[in-house]
C-alpha atoms as a PDB file:
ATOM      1  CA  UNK A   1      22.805   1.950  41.890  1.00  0.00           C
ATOM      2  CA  UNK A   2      19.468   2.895  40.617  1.00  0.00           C
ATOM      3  CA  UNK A   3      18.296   0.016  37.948  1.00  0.00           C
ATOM      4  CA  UNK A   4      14.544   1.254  37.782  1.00  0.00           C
ATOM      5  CA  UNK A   5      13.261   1.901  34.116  1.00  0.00           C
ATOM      6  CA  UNK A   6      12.707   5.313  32.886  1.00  0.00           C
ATOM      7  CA  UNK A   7      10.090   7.518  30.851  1.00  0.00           C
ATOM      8  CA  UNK A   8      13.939   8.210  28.597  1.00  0.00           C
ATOM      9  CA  UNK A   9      14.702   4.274  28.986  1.00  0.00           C
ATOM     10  CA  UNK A  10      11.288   3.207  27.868  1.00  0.00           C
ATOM     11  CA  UNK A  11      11.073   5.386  24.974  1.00  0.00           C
ATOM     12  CA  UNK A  12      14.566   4.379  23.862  1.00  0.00           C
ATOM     13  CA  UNK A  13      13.300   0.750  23.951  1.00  0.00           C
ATOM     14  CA  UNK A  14       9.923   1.745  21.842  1.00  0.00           C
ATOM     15  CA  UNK A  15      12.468   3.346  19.278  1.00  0.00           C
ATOM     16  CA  UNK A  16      14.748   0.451  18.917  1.00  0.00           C
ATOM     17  CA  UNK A  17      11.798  -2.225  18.657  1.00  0.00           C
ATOM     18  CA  UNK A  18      10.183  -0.022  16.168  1.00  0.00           C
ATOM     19  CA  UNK A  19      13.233   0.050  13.965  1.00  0.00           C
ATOM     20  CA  UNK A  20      13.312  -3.843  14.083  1.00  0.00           C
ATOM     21  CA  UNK A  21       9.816  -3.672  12.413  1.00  0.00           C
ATOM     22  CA  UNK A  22      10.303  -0.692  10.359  1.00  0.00           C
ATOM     23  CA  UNK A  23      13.175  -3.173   8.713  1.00  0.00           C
ATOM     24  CA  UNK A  24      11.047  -6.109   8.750  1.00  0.00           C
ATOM     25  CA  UNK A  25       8.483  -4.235   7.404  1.00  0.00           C
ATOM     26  CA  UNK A  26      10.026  -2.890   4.576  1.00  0.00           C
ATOM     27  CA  UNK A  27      12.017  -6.224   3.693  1.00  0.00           C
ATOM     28  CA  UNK A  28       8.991  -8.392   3.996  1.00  0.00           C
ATOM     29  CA  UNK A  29      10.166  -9.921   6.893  1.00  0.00           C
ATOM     30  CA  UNK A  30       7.035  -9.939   8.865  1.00  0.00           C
ATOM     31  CA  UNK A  31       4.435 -13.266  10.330  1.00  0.00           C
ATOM     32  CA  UNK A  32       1.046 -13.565   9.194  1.00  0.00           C
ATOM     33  CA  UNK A  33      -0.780 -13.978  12.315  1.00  0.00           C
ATOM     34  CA  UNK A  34      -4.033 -15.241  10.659  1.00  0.00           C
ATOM     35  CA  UNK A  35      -4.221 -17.755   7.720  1.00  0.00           C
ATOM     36  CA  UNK A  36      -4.343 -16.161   4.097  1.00  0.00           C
ATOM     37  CA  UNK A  37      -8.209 -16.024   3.244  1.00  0.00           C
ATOM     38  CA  UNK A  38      -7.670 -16.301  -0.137  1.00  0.00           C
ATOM     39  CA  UNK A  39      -5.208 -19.536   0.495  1.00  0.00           C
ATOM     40  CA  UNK A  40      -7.761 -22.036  -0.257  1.00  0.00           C
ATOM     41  CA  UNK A  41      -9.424 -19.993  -3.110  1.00  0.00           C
ATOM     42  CA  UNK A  42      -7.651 -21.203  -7.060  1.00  0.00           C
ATOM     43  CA  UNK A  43      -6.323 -18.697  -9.382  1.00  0.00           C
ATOM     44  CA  UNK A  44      -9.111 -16.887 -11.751  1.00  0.00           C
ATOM     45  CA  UNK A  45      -8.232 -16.856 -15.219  1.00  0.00           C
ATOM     46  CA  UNK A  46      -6.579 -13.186 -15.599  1.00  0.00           C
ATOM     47  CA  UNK A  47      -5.628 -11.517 -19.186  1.00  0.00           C
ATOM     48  CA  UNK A  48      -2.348  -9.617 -19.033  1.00  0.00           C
ATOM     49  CA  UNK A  49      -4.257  -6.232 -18.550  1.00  0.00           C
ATOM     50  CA  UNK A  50      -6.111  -7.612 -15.483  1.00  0.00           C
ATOM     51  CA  UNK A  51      -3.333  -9.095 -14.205  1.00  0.00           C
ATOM     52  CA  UNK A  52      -1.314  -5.937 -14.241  1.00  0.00           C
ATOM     53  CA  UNK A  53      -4.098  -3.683 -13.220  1.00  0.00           C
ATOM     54  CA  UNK A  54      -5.129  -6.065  -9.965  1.00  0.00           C
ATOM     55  CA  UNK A  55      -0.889  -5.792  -9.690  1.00  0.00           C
ATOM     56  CA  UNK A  56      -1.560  -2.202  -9.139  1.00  0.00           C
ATOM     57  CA  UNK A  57      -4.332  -2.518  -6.766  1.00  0.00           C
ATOM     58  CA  UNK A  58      -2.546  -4.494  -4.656  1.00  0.00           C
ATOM     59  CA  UNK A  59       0.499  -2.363  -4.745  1.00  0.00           C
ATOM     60  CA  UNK A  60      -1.171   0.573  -3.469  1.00  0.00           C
ATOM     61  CA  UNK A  61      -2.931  -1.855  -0.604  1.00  0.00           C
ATOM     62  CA  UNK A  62       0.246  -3.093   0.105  1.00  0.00           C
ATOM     63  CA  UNK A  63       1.947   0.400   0.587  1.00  0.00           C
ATOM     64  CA  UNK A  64      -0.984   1.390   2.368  1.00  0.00           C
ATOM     65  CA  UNK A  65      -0.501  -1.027   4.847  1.00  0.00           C
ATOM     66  CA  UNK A  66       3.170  -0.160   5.557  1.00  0.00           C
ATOM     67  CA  UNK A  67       1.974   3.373   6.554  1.00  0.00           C
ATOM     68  CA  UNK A  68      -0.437   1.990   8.905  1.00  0.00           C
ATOM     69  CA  UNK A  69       2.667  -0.042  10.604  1.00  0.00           C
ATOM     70  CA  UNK A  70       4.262   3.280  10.493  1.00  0.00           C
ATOM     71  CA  UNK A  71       1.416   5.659  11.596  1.00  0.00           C
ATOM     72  CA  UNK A  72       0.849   3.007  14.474  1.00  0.00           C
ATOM     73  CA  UNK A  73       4.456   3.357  15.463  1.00  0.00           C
ATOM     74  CA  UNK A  74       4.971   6.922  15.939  1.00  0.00           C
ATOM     75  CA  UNK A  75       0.929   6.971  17.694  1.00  0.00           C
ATOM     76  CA  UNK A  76       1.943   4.480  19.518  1.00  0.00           C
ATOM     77  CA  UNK A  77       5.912   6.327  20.911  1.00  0.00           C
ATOM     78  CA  UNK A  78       4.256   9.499  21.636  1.00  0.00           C
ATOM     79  CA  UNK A  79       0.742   8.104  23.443  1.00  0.00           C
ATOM     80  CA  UNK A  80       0.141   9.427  26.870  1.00  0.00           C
ATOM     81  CA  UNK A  81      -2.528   6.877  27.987  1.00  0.00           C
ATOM     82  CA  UNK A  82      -1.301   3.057  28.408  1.00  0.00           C
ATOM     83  CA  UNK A  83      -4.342   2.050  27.208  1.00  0.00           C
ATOM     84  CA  UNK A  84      -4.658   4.021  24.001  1.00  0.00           C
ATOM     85  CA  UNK A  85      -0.913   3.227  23.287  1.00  0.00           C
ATOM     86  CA  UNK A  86      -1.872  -0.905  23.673  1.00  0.00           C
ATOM     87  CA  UNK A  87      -4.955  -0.555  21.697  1.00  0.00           C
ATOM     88  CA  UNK A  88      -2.625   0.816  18.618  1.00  0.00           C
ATOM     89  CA  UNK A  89      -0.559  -1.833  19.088  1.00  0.00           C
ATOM     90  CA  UNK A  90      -3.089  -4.572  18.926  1.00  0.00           C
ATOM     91  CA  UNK A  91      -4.173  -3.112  15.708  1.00  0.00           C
ATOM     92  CA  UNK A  92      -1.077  -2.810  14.187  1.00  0.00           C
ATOM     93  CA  UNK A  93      -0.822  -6.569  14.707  1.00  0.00           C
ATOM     94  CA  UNK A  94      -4.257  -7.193  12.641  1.00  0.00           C
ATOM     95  CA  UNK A  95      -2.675  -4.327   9.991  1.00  0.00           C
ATOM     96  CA  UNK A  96       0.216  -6.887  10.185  1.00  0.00           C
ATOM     97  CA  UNK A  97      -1.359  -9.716   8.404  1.00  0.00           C
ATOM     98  CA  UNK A  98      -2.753  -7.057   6.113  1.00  0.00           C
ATOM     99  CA  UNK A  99       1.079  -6.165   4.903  1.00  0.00           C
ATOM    100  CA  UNK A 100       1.724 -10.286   4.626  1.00  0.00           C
ATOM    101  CA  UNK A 101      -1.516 -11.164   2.506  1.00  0.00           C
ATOM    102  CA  UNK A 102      -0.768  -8.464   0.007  1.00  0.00           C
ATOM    103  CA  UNK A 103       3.052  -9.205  -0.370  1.00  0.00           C
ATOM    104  CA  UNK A 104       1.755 -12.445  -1.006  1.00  0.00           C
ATOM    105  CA  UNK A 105      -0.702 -11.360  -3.642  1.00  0.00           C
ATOM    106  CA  UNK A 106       1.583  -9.212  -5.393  1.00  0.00           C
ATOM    107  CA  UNK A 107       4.236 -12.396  -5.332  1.00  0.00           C
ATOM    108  CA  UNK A 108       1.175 -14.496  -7.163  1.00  0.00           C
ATOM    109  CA  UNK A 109       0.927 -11.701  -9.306  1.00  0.00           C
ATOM    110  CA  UNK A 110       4.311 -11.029 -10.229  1.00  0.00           C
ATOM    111  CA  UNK A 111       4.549  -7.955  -9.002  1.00  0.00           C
ATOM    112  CA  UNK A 112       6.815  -6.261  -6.778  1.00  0.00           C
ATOM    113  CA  UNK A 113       5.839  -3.393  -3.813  1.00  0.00           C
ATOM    114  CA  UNK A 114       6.236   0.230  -4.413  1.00  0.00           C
ATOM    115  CA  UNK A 115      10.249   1.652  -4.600  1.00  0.00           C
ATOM    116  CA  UNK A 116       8.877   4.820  -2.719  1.00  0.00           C
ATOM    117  CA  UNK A 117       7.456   2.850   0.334  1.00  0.00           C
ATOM    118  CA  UNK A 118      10.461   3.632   2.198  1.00  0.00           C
ATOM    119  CA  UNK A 119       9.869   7.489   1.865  1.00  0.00           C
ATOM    120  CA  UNK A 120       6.269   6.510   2.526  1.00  0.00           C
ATOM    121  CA  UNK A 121       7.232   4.731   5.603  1.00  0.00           C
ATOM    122  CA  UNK A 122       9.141   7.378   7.253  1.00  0.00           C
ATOM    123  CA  UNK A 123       6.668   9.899   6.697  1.00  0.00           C
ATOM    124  CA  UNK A 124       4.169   8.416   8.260  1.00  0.00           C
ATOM    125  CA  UNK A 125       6.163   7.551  11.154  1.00  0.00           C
ATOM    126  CA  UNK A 126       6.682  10.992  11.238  1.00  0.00           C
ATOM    127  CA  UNK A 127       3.069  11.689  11.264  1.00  0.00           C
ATOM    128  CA  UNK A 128       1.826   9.559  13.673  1.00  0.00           C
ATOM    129  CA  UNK A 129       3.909  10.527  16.420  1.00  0.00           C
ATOM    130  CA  UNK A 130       3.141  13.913  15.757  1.00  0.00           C
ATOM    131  CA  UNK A 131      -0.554  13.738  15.693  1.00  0.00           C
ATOM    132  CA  UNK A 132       0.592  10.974  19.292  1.00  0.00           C
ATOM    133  CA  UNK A 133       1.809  14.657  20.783  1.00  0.00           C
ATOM    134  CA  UNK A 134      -1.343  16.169  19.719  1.00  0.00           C
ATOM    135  CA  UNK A 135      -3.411  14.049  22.159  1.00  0.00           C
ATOM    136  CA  UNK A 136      -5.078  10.547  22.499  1.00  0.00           C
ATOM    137  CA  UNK A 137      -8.433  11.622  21.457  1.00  0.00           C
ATOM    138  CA  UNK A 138      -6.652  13.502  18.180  1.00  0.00           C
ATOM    139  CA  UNK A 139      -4.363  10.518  17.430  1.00  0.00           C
ATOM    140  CA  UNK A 140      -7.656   7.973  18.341  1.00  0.00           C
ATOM    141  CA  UNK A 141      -9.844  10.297  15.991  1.00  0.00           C
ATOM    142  CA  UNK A 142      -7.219  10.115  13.409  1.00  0.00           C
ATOM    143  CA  UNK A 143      -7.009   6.516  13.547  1.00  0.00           C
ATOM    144  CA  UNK A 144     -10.784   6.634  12.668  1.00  0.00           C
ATOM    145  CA  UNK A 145     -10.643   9.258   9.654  1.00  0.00           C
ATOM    146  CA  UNK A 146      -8.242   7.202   8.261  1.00  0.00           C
ATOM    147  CA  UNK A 147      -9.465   3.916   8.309  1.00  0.00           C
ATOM    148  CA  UNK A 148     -12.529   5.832   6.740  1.00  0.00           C
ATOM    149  CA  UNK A 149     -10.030   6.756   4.079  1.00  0.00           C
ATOM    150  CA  UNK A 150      -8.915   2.902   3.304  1.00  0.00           C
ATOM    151  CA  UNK A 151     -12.465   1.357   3.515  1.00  0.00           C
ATOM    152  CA  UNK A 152     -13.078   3.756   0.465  1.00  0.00           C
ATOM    153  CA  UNK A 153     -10.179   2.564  -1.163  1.00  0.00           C
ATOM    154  CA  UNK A 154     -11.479  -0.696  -0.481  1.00  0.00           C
ATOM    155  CA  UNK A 155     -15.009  -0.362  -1.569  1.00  0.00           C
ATOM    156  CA  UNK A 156     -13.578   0.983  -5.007  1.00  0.00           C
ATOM    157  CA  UNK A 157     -10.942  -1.563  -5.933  1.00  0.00           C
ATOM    158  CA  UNK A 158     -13.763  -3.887  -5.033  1.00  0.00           C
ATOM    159  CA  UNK A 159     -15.349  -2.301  -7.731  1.00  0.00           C
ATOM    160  CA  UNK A 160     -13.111  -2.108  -9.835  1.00  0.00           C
ATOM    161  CA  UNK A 161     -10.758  -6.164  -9.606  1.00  0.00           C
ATOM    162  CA  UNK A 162     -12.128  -8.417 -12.284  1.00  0.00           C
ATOM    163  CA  UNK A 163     -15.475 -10.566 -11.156  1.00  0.00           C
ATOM    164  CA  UNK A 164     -13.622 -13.855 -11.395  1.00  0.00           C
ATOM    165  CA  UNK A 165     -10.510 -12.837  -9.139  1.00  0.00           C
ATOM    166  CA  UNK A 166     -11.992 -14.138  -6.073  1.00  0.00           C
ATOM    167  CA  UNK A 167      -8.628 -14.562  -4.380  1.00  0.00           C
ATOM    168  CA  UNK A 168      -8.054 -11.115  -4.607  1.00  0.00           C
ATOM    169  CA  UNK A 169     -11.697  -9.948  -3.229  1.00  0.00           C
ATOM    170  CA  UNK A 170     -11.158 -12.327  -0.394  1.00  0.00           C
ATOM    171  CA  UNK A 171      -8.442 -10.664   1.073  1.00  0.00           C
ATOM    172  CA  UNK A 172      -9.851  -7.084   0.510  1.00  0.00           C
ATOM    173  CA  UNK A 173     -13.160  -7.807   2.313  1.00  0.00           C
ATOM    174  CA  UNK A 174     -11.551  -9.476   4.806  1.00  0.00           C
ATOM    175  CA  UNK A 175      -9.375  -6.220   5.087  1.00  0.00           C
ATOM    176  CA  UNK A 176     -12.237  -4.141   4.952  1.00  0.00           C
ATOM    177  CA  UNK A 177     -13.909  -5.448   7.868  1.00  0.00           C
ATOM    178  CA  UNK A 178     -11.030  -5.135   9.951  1.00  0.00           C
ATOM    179  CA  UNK A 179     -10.423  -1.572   9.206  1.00  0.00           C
ATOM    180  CA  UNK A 180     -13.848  -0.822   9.752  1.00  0.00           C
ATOM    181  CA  UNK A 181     -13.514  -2.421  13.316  1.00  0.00           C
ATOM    182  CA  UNK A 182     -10.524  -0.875  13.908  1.00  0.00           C
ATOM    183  CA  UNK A 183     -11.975   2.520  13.224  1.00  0.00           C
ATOM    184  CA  UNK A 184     -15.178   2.037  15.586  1.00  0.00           C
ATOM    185  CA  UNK A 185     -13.039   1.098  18.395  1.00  0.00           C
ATOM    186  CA  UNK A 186     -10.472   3.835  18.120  1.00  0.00           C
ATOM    187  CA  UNK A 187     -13.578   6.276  19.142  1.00  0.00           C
ATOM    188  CA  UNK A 188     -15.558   3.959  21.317  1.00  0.00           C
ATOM    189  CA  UNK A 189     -11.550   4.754  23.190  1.00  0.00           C
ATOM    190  CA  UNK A 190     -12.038   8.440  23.268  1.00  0.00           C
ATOM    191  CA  UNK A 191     -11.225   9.486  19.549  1.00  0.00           C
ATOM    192  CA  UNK A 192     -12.328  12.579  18.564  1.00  0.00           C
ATOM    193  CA  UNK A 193     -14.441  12.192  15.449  1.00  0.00           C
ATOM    194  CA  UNK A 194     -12.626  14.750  12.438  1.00  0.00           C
ATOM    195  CA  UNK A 195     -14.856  17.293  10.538  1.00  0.00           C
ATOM    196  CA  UNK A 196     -15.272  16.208   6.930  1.00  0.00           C
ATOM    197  CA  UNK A 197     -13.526  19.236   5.723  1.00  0.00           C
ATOM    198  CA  UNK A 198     -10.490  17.809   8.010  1.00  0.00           C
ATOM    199  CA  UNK A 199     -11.179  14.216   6.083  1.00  0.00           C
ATOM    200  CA  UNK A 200     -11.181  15.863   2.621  1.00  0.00           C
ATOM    201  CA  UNK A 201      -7.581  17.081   3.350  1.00  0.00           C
ATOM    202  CA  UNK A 202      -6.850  13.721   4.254  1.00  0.00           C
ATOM    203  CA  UNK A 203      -8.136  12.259   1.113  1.00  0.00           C
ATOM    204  CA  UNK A 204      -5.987  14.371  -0.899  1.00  0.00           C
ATOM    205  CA  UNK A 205      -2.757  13.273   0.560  1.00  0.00           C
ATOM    206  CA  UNK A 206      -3.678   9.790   0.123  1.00  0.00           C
ATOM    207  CA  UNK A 207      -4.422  10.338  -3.691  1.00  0.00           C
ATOM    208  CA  UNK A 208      -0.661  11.315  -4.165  1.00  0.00           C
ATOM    209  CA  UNK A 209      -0.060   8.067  -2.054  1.00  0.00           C
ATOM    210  CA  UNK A 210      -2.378   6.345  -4.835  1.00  0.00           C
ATOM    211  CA  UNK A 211      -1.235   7.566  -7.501  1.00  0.00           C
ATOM    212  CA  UNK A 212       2.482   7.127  -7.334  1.00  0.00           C
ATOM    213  CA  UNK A 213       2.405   3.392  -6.111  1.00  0.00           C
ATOM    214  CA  UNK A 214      -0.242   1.791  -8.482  1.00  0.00           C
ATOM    215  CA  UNK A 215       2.910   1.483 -11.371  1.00  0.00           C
ATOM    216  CA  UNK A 216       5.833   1.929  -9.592  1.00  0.00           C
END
């Protein structure tokens, strides 16, 4: 009897650890990996308004970080190169403690994730494996476009959180950096860099993204 591992066997593996993280995902049941950089930082003094504005922010972080666990998923089942497939992974641990920090945040701010990251979730699955059978240098150069897309999100939310929330701003830089590192080394692996036109496209699916998780 033949007990080697197959390409069918290892796939069916990937699939059943990634709906064990899908659920813990999407039920808050995943591990921090790094400390909380906003742990040691006390609470600003927040109106109402700001409270439920920097609520919002950190919704639409938070749901932005469940698609990354997603989009790292399905790059990650459909990669052809072990390499490119483990360097997804390893980033989709540091995208991990992204998804902790702002549960956390939104907990402190009595606010609760997005209803539609479920949909989101699946969709983006969806997407990264399909952009996976496009290639490694398409799925590593779409790793980079959108990790462009979040450090904008970033640098405006920065902007825009109140100047006395530094528990907040924390996290987010600490985010931001991260992304930005992940981004660099997805094409220092082979990603092909996208054409702005191609990351304008991009930006306007992650508006509706936006848009529909700041409230609810």
């Amino acid at each position: 009897m033949n007990n080697t591992p197959t390409a069918h066997d290892d796939v069916l593996d990937h699939l059943i650890t990634g709906f064990d993280r899908a659920l813990k995902t999407l039920t808050g049941g995943r591990i921090e990996q790094r400390e909380n950089p906003a742990n040691q930082i006390p609470e600003g003094s927040l109106t109402a308004t700001e409270k439920r504005h920097v609520g919002g922010l950190m919704r639409v972080n938070h749901t932005g970080e469940v698609c990354a666990q997603a989009l790292y998923e399905g790059q990650a089942l459909t990669a052809q190169d072990p390499l490119a497939k483990q360097s997804l992974l390893d980033a989709a641990v540091e995208e991990q403690d992204h998804l902790c920090w702002c549960a956390q945040r939104l907990n402190e701010l009595d606010e609760r994730p997005s209803i539609f990251d479920p949909f989101f979730y699946g969709a983006s699955f969806l997407m990264g494996a399909g952009t996976g059978l496009l290639g490694d240098r398409v799925s590593l150069g779409f790793v980079e476009a959108t990790e462009a897309q979040v450090i904008k999100h970033l640098n405006e939310h920065l902007e825009s959180i109140p100047e006395n929330d530094e528990k907040t701003r924390a996290i987010l830089e600490l985010m931001r950096e991260d992304e930005a590192r992940h981004g660099a080394h997805a094409l220092e692996m082979g990603g092909s860099e996208f054409s702005s036109m191609l990351k304008s496209a991009m930006s306007l699916v992650a508006k509706v993204m936006t848009k529909s998780s700041y409230r609810i």
